[in-house]
Protein backbone atom coordinates (compact mmCIF):
# COMPACT_ATOMS: atom_id res chain seq x y z
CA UNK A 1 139.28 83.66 109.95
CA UNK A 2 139.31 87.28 108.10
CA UNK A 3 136.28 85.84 106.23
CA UNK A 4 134.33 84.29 109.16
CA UNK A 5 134.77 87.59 110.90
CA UNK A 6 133.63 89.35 108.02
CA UNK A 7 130.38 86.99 107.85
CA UNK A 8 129.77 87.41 111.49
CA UNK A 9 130.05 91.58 110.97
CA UNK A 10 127.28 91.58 108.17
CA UNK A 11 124.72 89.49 110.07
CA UNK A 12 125.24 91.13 113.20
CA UNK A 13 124.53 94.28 111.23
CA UNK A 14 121.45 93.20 110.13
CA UNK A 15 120.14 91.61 113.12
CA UNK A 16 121.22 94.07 115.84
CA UNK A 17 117.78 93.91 117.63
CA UNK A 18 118.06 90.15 118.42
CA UNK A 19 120.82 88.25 120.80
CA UNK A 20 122.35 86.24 118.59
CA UNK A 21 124.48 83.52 119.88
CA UNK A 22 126.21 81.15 117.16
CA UNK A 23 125.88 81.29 113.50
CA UNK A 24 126.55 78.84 110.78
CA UNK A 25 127.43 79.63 107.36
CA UNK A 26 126.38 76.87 105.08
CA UNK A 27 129.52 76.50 102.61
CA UNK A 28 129.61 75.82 98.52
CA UNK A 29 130.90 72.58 97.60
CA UNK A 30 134.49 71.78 98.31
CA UNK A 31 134.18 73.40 101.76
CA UNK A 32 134.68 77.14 100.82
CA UNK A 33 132.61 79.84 102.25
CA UNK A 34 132.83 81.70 98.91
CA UNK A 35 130.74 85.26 99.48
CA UNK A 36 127.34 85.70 100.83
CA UNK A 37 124.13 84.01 100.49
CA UNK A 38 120.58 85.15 101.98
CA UNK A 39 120.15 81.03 103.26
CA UNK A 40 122.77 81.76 105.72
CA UNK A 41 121.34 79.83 108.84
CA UNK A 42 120.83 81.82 111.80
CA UNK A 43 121.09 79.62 114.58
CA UNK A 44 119.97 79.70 118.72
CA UNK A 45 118.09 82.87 118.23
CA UNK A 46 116.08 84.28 121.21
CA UNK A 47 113.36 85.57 119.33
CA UNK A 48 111.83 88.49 121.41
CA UNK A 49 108.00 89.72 121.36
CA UNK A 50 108.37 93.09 121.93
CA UNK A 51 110.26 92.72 118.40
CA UNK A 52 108.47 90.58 116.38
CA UNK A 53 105.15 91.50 117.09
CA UNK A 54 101.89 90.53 114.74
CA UNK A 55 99.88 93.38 114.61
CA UNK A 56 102.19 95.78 112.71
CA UNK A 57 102.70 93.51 109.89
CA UNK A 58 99.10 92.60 109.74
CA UNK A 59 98.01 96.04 109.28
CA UNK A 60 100.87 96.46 106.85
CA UNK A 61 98.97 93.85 105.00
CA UNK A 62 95.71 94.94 105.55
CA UNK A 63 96.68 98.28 103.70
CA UNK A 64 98.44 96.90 100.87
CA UNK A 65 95.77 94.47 100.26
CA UNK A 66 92.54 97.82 100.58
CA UNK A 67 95.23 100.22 98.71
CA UNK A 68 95.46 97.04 95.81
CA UNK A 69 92.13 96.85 94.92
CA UNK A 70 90.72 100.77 95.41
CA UNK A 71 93.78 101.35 92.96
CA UNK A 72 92.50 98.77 90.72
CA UNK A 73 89.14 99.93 90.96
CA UNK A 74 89.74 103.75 90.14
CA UNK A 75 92.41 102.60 87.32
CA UNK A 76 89.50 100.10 85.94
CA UNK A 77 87.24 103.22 86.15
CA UNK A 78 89.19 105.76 84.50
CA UNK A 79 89.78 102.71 81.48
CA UNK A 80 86.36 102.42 81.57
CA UNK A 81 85.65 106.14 81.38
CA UNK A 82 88.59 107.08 78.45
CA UNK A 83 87.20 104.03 76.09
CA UNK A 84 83.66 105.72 76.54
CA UNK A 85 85.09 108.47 74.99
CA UNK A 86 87.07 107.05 72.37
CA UNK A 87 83.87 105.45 71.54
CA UNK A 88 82.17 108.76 70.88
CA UNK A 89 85.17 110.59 69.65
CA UNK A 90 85.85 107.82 66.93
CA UNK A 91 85.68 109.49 64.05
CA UNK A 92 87.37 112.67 65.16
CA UNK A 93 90.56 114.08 66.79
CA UNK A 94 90.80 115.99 69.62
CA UNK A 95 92.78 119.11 69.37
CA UNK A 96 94.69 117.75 72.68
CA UNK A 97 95.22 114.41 71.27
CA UNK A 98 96.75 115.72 67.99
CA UNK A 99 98.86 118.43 70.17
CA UNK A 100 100.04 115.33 72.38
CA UNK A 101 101.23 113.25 69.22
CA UNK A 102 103.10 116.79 68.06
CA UNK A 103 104.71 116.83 71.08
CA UNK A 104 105.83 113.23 71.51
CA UNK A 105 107.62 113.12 68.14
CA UNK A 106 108.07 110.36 65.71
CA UNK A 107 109.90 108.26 68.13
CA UNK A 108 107.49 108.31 71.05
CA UNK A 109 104.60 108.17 68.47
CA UNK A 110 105.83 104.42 66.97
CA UNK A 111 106.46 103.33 70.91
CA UNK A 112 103.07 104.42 71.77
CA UNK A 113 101.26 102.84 68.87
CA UNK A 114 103.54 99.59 69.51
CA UNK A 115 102.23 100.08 73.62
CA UNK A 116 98.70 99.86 72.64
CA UNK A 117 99.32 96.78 70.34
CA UNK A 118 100.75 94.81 72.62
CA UNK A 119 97.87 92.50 74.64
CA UNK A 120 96.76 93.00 77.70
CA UNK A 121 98.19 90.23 79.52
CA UNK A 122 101.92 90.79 78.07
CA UNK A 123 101.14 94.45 79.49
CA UNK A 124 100.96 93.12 83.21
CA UNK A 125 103.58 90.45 82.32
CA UNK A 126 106.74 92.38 81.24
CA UNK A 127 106.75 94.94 83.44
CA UNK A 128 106.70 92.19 86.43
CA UNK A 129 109.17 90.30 84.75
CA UNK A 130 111.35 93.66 84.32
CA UNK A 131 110.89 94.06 88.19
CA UNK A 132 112.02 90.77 89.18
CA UNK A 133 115.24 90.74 86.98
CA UNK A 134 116.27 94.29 88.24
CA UNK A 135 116.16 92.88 92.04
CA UNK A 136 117.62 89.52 91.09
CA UNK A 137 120.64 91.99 89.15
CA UNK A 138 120.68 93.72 92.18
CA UNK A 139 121.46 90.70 93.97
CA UNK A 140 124.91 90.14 92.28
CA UNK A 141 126.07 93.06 93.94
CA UNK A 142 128.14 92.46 96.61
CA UNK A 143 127.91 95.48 98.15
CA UNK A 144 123.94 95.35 98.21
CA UNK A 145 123.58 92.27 99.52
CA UNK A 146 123.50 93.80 103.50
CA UNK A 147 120.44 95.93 102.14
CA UNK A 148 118.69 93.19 100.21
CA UNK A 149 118.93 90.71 102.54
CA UNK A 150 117.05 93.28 105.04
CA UNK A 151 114.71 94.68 102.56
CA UNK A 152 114.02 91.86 100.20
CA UNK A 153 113.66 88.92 102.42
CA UNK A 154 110.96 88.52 104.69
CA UNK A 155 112.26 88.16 107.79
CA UNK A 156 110.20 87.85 111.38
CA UNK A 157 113.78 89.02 113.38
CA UNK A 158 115.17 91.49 111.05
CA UNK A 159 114.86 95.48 111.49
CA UNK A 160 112.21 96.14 108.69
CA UNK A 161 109.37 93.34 109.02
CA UNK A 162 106.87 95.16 107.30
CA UNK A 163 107.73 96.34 103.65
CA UNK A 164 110.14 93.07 103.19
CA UNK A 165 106.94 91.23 102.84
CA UNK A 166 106.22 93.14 100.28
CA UNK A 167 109.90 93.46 98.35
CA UNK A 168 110.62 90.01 98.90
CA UNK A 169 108.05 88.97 96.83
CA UNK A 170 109.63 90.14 93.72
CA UNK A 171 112.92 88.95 94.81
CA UNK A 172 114.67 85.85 93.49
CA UNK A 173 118.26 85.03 94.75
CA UNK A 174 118.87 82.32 92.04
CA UNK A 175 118.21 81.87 88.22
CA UNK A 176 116.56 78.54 88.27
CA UNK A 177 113.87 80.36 91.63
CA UNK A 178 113.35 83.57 88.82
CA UNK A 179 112.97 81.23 85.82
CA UNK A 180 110.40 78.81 86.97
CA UNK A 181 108.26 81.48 88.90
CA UNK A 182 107.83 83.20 85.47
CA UNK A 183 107.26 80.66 83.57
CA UNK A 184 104.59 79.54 85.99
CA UNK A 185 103.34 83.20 85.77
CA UNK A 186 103.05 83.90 81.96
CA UNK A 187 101.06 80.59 82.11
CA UNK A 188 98.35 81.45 84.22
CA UNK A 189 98.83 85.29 82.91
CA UNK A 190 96.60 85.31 80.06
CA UNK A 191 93.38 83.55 81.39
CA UNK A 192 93.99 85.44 84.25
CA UNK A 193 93.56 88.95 82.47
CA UNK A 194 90.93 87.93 80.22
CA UNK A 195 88.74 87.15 83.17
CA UNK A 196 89.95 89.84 85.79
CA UNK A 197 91.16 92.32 83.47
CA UNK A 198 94.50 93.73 83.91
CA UNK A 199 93.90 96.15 86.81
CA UNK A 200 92.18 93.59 89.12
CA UNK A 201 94.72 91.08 87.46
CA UNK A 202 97.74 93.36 89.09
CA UNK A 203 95.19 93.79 92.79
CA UNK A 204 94.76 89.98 93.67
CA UNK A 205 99.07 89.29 92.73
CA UNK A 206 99.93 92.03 94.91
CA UNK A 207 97.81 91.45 97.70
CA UNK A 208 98.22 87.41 97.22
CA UNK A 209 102.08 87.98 97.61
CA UNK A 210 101.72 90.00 100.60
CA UNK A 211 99.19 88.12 102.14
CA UNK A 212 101.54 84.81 101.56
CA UNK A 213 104.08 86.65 103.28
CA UNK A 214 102.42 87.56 105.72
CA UNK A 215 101.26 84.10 106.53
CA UNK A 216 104.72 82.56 106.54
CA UNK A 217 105.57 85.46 109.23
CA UNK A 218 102.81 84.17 111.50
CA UNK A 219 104.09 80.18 110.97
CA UNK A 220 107.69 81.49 111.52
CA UNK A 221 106.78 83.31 114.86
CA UNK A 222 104.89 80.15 116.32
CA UNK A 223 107.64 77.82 115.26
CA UNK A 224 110.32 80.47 116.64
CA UNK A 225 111.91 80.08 112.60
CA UNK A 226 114.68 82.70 111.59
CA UNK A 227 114.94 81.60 108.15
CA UNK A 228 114.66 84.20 105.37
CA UNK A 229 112.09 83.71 102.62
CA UNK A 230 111.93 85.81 99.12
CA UNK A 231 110.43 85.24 95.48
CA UNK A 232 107.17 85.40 94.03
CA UNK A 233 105.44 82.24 94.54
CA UNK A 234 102.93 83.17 96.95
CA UNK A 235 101.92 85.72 94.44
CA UNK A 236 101.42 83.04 91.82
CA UNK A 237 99.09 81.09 93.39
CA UNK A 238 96.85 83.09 94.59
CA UNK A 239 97.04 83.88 90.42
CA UNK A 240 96.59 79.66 90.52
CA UNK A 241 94.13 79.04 92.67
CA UNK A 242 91.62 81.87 90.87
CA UNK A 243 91.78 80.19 88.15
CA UNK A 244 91.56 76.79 88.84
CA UNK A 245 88.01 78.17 90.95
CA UNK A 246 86.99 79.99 87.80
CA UNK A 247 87.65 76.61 85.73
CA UNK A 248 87.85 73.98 87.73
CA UNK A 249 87.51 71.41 84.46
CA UNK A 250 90.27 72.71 82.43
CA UNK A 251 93.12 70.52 81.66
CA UNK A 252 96.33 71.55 82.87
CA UNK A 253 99.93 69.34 82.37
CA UNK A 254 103.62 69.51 83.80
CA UNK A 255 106.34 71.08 81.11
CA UNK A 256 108.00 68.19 82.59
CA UNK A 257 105.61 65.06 82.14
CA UNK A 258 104.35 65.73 78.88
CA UNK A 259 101.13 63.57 77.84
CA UNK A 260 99.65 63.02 81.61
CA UNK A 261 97.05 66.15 81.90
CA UNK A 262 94.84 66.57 84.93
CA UNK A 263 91.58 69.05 85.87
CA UNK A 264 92.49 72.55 87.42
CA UNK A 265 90.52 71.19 90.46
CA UNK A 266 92.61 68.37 91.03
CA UNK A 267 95.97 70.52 90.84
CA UNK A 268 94.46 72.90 93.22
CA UNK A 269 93.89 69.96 95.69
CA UNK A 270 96.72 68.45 95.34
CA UNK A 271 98.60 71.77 95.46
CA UNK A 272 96.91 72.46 99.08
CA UNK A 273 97.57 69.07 99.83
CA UNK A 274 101.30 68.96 99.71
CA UNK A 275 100.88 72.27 101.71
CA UNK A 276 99.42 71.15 104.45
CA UNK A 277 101.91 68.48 104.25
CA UNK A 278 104.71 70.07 104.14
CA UNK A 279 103.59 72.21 107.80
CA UNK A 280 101.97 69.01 109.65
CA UNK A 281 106.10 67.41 108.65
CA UNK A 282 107.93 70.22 108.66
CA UNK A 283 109.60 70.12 105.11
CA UNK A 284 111.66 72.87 105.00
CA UNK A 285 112.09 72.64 100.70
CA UNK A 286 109.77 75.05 100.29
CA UNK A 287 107.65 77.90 102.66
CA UNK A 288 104.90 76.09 102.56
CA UNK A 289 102.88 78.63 104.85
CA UNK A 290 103.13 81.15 102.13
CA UNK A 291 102.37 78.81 99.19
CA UNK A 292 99.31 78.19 101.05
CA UNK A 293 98.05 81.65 102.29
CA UNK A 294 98.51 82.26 98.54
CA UNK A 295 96.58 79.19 97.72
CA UNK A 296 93.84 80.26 100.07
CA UNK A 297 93.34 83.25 99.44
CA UNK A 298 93.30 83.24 95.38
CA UNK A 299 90.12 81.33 96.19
C-alpha cells in the first residue's frame, strides 16, 4: 500500500491541473510494481480546454521551427564567410590566429586539429548522440524521474506543454528506443549533410522533432489521449523523408532482412502508409501522429 500511495503522490504532483480520478500502474512481470515508469497509464481523465489549449504550443512551434532555420542560415553564413577568408589568407598566418594557438596550448591545439578532421556528418552526429545518452542517464535517476516525466515527455495534460515537445524529443526511456533511433540516425546522417550541409542538417531535425510533437499533441487532444510520448523519431523522419524526396531511386534494406532492398520512394510510402494506418485503427505501438507530421513535413 506504502508503494501505491507513493505512486499516486508523484502523479498527482505532476498532474495537479487536471481531476484525476483512478490510476493504473502497469506492473513488471511477476506482478511487482517495481519503481517508476513514464508509460504509467493515466486513466478517466477530464481533460479541460482552458488547460490544454492549441494555440500556445503551436506558436511554441512556430518559433522553434523560424529560430531553427535563421540560426542555420546566419551559422551557414558566417561558415561561408570564415572559409572565404581562409581562402585568401592561405598562405599566411594571422597574428590572431597564431596568438589563439599560443593561448590554447598543446593540448587544446591536438583537440582542435582532431575537431576539424573529423567529417561533417560525425560533427552533427556525436554531439546528438551525447545529448540523448545524458537524458536517457538522467532517466535512471530516481529522484529525477518527477522532473523528466514533466519536462521530457510530451504531454497534452501536464503543467509544461510547450518546451516538453521539444525535450522529449531527445529523450529515450529504454536502451533498445535510444539504440535503434541512432542507428536509424547515423544512417540517414551522412547523405543528409552532404546535401543540406550541417547547419540546415541540424534546422530541419529540430524543427521535424518539434513539429512531430506537436502533431501528436493535436491527435491526443481530439482523441482526449493522456499518454506520454518521448524519443527522437519524429526527428528522424523528417531526416527520412528528405532524403528519400532528394533520391527517391536509391536502394535502401532492413539490418534485419538482409538481401531484400527496396527504392527510397517505396519506403517513404510505405512508411506513410502504416501511419495512416496506425490513426484510421488506433494502434497504440507506436505515436503514429508524430511519425507522420515528421514524415510530412521532411518532404
Amino acid at each position: 500500500m506504502s508503494i501505491l500511495a507513493s505512486q499516486w503522490h508523484r502523479c498527482r504532483t505532476i498532474l495537479t491541473q487536471v481531476p484525476v480520478r483512478s490510476i493504473r500502474i502497469q506492473p513488471r512481470p511477476g506482478g511487482k510494481t517495481n519503481g517508476f515508469h513514464p508509460r504509467k497509464v493515466i486513466q478517466e481523465m477530464s481533460v479541460s480546454p482552458e488547460k490544454n489549449q492549441v494555440l500556445k504550443p503551436f506558436l511554441f512551434t512556430v518559433g522553434v521551427c523560424t529560430t531553427s532555420y535563421i540560426g542555420a542560415t546566419l551559422w551557414q553564413y558566417e561558415d561561408l564567410r570564415s572559409s572565404g577568408k581562409l581562402i585568401f589568407q592561405a598562405n599566411r598566418e594571422s597574428l590572431a590566429e597564431w596568438i589563439g594557438r599560443q593561448k590554447r596550448g598543446r593540448f587544446r591545439e591536438e583537440v582542435h586539429q582532431w575537431w576539424n578532421s573529423v567529417p561533417a556528418n560525425e560533427k552533427v552526429f556525436y554531439p546528438i548522440l551525447f545529448l540523448n545518452a545524458v537524458v536517457f542517464l538522467a532517466w535512471k535517476v530516481k529522484r529525477w524521474h518527477i522532473p523528466m516525466t514533466e519536462w521530457f515527455c510530451a504531454n497534452p495534460v501536464g503543467r509544461a506543454v510547450c518546451w516538453p515537445l521539444f525535450l522529449s524529443t531527445f529523450s529515450h526511456y529504454s536502451l533498445l528506443h535510444l539504440g535503434l533511433n541512432m542507428y536509424c540516425l547515423r544512417s540517414f546522417t551522412y547523405p543528409a549533410v552532404h546535401s543540406l550541409g550541417q547547419e540546415q542538417f541540424l534546422g530541419l531535425y529540430i524543427s521535424g522533432g518539434v513539429v512531430a510533437s506537436f502533431m501528436s499533441h493535436l491527435h491526443k487532444v481530439a482523441t482526449n489521449q493522456k499518454v506520454l510520448s518521448l524519443g527522437a523519431s519524429g526527428a528522424i523522419l523528417s531526416i527520412f523523408a528528405f532524403m528519400c524526396c532528394q533520391m527517391p531511386n536509391s536502394k535502401l534494406e532492413l539490418v534485419f532482412l538482409p538481401g531484400f532492398s527496396f527504392t527510397a520512394q517505396t519506403a517513404l510510402m510505405g512508411a506513410i502508409g502504416l501511419d495512416v494506418a496506425g490513426l484510421l485503427f488506433r494502434w497504440k505501438l507506436f505515436d503514429h501522429a508524430a511519425h507522420l507530421g515528421g514524415s510530412l513535413f521532411g518532404m
